[in-house]
Protein backbone atom coordinates (compact mmCIF):
# COMPACT_ATOMS: atom_id res chain seq x y z
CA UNK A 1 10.14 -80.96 10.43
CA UNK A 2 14.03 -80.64 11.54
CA UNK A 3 15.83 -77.41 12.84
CA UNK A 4 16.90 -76.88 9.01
CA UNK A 5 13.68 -76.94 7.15
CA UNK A 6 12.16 -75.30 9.94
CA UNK A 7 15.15 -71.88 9.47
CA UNK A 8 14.36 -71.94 5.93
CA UNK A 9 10.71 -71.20 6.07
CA UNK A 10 10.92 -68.96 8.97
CA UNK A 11 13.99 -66.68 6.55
CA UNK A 12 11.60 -67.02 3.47
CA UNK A 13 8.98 -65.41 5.34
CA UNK A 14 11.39 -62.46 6.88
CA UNK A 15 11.86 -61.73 2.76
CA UNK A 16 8.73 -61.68 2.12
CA UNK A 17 7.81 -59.43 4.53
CA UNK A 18 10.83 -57.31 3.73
CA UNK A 19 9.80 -57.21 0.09
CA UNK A 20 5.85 -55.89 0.84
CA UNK A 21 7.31 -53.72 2.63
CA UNK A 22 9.62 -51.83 0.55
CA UNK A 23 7.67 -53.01 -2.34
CA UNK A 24 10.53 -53.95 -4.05
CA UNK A 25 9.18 -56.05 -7.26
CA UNK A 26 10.40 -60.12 -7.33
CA UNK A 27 12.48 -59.67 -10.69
CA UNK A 28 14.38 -56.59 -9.35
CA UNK A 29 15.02 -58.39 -5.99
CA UNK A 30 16.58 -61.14 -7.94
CA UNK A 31 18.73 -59.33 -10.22
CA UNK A 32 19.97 -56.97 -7.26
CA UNK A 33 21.26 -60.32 -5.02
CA UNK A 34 22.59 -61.85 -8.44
CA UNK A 35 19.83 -64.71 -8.83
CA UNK A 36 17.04 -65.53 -10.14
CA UNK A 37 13.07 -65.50 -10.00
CA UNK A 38 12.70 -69.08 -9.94
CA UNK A 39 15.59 -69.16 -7.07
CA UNK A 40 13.68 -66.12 -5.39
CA UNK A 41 10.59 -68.06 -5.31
CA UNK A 42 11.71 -70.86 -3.67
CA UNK A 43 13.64 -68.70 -1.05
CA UNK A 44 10.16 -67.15 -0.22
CA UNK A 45 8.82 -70.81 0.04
CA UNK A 46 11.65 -72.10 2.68
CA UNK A 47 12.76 -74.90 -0.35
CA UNK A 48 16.09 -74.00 -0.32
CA UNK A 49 19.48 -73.10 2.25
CA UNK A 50 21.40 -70.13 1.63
CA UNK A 51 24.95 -69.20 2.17
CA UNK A 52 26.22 -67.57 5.02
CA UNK A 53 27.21 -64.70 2.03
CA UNK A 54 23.64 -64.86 0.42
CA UNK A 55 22.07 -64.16 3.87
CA UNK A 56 24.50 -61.24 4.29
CA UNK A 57 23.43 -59.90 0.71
CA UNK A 58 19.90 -60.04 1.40
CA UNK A 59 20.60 -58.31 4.89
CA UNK A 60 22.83 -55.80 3.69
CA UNK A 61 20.44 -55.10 0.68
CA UNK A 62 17.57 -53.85 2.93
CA UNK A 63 20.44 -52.10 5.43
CA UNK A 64 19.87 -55.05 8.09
CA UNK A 65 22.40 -56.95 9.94
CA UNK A 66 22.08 -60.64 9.13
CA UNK A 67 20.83 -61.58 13.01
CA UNK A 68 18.62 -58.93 12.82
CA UNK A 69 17.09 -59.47 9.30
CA UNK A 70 16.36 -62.84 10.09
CA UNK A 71 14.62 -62.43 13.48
CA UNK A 72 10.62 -62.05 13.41
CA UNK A 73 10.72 -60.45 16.26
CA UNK A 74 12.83 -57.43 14.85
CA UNK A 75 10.47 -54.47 14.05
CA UNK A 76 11.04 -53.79 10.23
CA UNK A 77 12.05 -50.16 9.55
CA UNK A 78 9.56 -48.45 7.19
CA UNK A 79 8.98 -48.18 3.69
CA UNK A 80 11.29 -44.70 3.20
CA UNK A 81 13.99 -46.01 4.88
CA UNK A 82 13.91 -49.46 3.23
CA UNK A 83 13.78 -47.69 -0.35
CA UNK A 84 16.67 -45.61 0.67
CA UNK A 85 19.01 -48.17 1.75
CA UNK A 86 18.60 -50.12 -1.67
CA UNK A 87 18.91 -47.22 -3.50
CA UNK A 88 22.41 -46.65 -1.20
CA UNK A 89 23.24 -50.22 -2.73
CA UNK A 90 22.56 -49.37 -6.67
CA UNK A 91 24.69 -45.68 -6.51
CA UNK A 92 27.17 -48.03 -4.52
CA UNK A 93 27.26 -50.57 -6.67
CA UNK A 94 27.41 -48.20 -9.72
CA UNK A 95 29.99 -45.73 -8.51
CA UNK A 96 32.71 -48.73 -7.47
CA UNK A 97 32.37 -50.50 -10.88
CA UNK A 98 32.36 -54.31 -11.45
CA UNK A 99 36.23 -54.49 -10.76
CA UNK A 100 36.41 -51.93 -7.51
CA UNK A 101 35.77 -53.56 -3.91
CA UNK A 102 33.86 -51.53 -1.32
CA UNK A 103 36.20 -52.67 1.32
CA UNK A 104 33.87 -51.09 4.41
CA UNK A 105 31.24 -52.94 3.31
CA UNK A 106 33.15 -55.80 2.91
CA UNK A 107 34.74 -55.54 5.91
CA UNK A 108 31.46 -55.12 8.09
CA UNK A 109 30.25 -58.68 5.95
CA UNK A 110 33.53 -60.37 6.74
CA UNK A 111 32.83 -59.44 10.18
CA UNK A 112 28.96 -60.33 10.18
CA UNK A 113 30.21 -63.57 9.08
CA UNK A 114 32.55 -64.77 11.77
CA UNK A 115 30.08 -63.78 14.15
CA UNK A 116 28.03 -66.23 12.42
CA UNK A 117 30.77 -68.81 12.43
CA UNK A 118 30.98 -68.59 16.09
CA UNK A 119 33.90 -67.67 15.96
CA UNK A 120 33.02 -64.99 18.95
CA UNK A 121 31.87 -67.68 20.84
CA UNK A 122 35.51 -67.97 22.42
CA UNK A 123 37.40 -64.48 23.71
CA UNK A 124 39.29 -63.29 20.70
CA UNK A 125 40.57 -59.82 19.46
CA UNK A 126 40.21 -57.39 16.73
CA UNK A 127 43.61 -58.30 15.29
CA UNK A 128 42.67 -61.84 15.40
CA UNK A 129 39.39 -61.51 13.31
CA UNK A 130 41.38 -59.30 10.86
CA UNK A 131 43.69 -61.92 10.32
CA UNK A 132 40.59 -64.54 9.75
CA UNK A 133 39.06 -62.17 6.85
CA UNK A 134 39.35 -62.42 2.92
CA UNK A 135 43.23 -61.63 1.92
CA UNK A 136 41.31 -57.67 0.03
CA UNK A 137 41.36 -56.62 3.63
CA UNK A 138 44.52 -56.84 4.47
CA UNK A 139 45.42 -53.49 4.72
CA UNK A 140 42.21 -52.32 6.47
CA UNK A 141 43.48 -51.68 10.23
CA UNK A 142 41.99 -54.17 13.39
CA UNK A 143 40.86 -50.40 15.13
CA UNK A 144 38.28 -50.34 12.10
CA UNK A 145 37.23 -53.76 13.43
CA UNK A 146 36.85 -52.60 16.97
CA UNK A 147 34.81 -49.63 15.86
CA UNK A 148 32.28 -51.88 14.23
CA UNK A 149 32.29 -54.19 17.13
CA UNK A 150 31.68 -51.49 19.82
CA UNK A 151 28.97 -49.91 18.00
CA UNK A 152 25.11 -50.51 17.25
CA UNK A 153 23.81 -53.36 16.13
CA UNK A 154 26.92 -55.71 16.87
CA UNK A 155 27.52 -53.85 20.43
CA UNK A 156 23.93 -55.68 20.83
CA UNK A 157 25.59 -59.12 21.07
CA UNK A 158 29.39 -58.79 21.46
CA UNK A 159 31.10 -57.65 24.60
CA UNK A 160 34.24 -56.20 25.39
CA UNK A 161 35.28 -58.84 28.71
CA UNK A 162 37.54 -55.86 30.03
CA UNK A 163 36.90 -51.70 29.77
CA UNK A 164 40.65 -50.89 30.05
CA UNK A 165 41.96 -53.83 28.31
CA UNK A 166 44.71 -53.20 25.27
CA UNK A 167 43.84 -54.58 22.62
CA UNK A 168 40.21 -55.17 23.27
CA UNK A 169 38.77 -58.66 24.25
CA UNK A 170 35.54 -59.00 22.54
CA UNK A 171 33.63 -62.39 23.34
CA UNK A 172 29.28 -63.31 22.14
CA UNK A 173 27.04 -62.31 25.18
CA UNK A 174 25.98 -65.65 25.14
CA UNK A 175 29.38 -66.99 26.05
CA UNK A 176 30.83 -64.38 27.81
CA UNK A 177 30.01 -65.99 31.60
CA UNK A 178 32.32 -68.52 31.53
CA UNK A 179 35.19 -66.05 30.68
CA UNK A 180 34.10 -62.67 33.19
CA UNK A 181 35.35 -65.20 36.06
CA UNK A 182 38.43 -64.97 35.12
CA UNK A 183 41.36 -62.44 34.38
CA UNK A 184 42.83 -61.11 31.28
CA UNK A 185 46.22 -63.09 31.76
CA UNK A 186 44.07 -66.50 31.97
CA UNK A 187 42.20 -65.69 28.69
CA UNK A 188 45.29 -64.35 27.35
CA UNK A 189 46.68 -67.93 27.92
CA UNK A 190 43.88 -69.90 26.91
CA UNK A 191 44.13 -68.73 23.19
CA UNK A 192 48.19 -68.97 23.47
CA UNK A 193 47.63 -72.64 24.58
CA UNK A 194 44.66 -73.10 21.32
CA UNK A 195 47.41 -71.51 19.04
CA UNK A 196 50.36 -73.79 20.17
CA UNK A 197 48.38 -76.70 19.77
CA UNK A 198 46.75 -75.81 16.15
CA UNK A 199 50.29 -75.04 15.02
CA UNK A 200 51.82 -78.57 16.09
CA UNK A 201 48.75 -80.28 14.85
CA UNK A 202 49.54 -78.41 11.49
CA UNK A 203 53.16 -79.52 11.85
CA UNK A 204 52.73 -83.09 12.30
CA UNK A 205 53.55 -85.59 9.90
């Protein structure tokens, strides 16, 4: 069994467990992440791979952060507080219409997902995620990015390389050694030099 096949059974089970929990019926599950019960089932059995965005939805559904939501070792919160955060998602989803974006809770997904990306892995800053994000989001401000980063769960895994530093450089724990050695002005030259380079490589004939 490879890495992949191994992921999906090991995220089919976290739903599972999610959905005894809550006791949130198969059909309703379905319906609420805009699929199916056949599709469901097969999610619970690890037989197919989801989207970065279908992981999210399932997450965000249960009022879990996708890291969190798919780690075993995560203690699930209880059954009141499961109910309540998909009953948040209904009156959400009913009070913003079919045409209406909830841009915060787009905005935290958006996020979610370059974190998934990796693209945290290398020092980067609020403005420069904001400018990474779906083109709805363009007037949200990269301070409302910060906020999200600096808080609970995300604080968990992303760090801010410098306390004083204007704007913020945020970088994945798991990265971040490499970069505390050195100073702001080398970091701050490091993505200069990655963004001179993409734009002549974009340039070139």
């Amino acid at each position: 069994m490879n890495f992949e096949e191994k992921y999906k059974i090991e995220f089919g089970k976290q739903v599972a467990k999610y959905l005894r929990k809550s006791g949130l019926d198969i059909n309703d599950f379905a319906k609420l992440i805009k699929s199916n019960k056949d599709n469901v089932n097969d999610i619970l059995n690890g037989k197919v791979g989801l989207t970065i965005g279908k992981m999210i939805t399932i997450a965000n559904l249960f009022g879990q952060v996708y890291y969190n939501f798919a780690n075993p070792n995560h203690a699930i919160p209880d059954k009141v507080e499961l109910v309540k955060n998909i009953e948040e998602v209904l009156k959400r989803r009913k009070s913003i219409g079919n045409k209406t974006i909830d841009k915060e809770r787009l905005l935290a997904t958006e996020l979610d997902r370059l974190i998934l990306e990796g693209s945290l892995n290398k020092p980067c800053t609020a403005k420069y995620l904001h400018s990474k994000m779906d083109e709805k989001l363009s007037e949200k401000q990269s301070t409302e990015i910060t906020n999200l980063l600096s808080k609970s769960p995300r604080n968990k895994i992303i760090i801010s390389l410098f306390k004083n530093s204007s704007p913020k450089i945020f970088v994945h724990k798991d990265y971040a050694a490499e970069y505390e050695k050195m100073s702001k002005e080398e970091i701050l030259g490091l993505k200069n030099n990655s963004e001179e380079k993409k734009e002549k490589n974009n340039n070139m004939p």
